[in-house]
Protein backbone atom coordinates (compact mmCIF):
# COMPACT_ATOMS: atom_id res chain seq x y z
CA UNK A 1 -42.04 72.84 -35.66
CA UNK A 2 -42.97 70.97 -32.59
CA UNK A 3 -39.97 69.62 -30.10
CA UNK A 4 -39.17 65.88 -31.08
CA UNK A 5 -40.08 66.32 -34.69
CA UNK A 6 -37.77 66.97 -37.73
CA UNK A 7 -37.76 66.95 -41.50
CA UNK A 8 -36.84 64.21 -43.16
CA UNK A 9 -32.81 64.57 -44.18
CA UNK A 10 -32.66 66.74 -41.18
CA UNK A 11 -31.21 65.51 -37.96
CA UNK A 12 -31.85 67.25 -34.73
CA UNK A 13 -29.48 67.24 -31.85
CA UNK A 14 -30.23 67.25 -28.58
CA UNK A 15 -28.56 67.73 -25.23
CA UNK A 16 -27.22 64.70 -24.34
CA UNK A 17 -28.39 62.61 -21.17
CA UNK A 18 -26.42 62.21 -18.08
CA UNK A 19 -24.27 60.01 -17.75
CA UNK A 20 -25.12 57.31 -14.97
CA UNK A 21 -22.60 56.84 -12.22
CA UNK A 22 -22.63 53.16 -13.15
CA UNK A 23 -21.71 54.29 -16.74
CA UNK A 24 -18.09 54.93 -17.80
CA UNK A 25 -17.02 55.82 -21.46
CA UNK A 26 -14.94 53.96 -22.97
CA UNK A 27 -13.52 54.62 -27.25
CA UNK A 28 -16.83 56.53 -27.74
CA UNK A 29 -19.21 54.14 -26.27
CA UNK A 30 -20.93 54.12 -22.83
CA UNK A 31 -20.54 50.73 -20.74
CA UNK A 32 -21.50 49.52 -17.43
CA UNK A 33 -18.84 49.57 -14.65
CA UNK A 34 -17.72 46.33 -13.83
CA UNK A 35 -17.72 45.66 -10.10
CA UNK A 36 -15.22 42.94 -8.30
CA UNK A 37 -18.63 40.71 -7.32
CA UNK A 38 -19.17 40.86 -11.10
CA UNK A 39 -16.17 39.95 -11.69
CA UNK A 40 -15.93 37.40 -9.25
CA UNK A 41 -19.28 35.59 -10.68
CA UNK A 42 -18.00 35.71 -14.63
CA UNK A 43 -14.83 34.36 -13.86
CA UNK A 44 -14.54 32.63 -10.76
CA UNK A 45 -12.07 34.82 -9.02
CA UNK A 46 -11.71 34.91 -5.66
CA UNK A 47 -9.48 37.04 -3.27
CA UNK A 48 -6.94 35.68 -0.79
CA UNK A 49 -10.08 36.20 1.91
CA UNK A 50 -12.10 34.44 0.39
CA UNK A 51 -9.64 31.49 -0.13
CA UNK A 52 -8.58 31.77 3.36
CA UNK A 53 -12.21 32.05 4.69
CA UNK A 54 -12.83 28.71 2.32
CA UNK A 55 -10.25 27.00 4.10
CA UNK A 56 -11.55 27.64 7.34
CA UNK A 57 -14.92 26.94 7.13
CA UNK A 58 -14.48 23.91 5.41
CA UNK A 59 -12.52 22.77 8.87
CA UNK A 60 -15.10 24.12 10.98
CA UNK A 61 -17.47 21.71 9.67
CA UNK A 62 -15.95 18.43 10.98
CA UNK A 63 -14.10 19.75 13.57
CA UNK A 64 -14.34 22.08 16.82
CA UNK A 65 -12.66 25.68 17.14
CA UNK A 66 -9.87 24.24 19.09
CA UNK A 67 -9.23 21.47 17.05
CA UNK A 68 -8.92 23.83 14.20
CA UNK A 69 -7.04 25.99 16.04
CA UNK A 70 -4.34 23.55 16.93
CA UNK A 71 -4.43 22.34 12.97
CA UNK A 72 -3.88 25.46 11.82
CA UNK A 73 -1.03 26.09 14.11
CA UNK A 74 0.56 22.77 13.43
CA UNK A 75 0.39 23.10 9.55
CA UNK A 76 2.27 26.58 9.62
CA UNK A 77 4.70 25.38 12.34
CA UNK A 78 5.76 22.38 9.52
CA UNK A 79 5.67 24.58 6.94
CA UNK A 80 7.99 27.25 8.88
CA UNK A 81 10.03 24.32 9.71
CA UNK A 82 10.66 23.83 6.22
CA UNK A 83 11.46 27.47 5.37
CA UNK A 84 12.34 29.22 8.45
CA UNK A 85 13.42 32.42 6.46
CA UNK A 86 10.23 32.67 4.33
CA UNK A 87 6.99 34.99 4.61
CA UNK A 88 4.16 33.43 6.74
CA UNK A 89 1.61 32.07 3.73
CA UNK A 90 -1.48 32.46 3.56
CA UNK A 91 -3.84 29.90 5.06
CA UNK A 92 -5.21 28.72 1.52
CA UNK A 93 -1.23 28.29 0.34
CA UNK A 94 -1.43 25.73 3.48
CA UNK A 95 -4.14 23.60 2.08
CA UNK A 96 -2.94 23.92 -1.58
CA UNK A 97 0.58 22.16 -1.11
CA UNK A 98 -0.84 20.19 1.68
CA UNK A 99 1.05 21.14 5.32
CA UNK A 100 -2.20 20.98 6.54
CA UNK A 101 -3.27 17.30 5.45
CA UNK A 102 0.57 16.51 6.97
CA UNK A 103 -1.03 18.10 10.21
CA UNK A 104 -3.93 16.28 10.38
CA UNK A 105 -1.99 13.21 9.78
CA UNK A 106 -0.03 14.31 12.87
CA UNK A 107 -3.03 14.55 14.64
CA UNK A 108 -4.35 11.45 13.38
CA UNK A 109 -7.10 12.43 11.42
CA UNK A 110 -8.89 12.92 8.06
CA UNK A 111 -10.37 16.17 6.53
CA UNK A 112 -13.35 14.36 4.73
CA UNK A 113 -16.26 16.59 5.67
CA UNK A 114 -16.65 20.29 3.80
CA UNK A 115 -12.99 19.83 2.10
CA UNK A 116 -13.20 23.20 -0.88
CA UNK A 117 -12.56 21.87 -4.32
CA UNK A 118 -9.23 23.23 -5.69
CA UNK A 119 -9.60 23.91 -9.34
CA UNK A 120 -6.85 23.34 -11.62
């Protein structure tokens, strides 16, 4: 009998194939990996990076690297004022319960120009 060929009834078993490094198996069945950019395009996840970098970008567009420097100073200075004995947030947590919209208003100004969408 000739290699790939068997009777009818019969069933021939073979060694099995390697198993990709991209592969993982899972309840008897082989599945891709999921990566965290995978991840990240299904569901819309983002890391606190990402947020942050969001944030800042979004600033650099209308205004200069000091100006942004001295906004981003000014929002966690009002929002230490607040809680003095709390952890230093994240720059995202600034623009999400809006110390740094207070700062602006400090300064006079509106963020109108590459402001990130929050989603809800």
């Amino acid at each position: 009998m000739r290699p790939g060929y068997f009777l009818p009834g019969e069933r021939q078993v073979q060694h099995a194939k390697p198993v990709p490094e991209r592969m993982e198996i899972r309840q008897g069945k082989a599945r891709l990996k999921t990566t965290k950019s995978f991840l990240k395009a299904i569901t819309g996840y983002k890391t606190q990076d990402d947020l942050n970098e969001t944030v800042l970008k979004g600033l650099r567009t209308q205004f200069n690297p000091e100006r942004v420097e001295s906004i981003i100073d000014q929002a966690f200075s009002i929002r230490m004022s607040q809680t003095p004995e709390a952890n230093r947030p994240e720059l995202y947590e600034l623009y999400e319960t809006g110390e740094i919209d207070k700062a602006l208003e400090l300064f006079g100004t509106r963020w109108v120009i590459g402001r990130p969408k929050v989603k809800k």
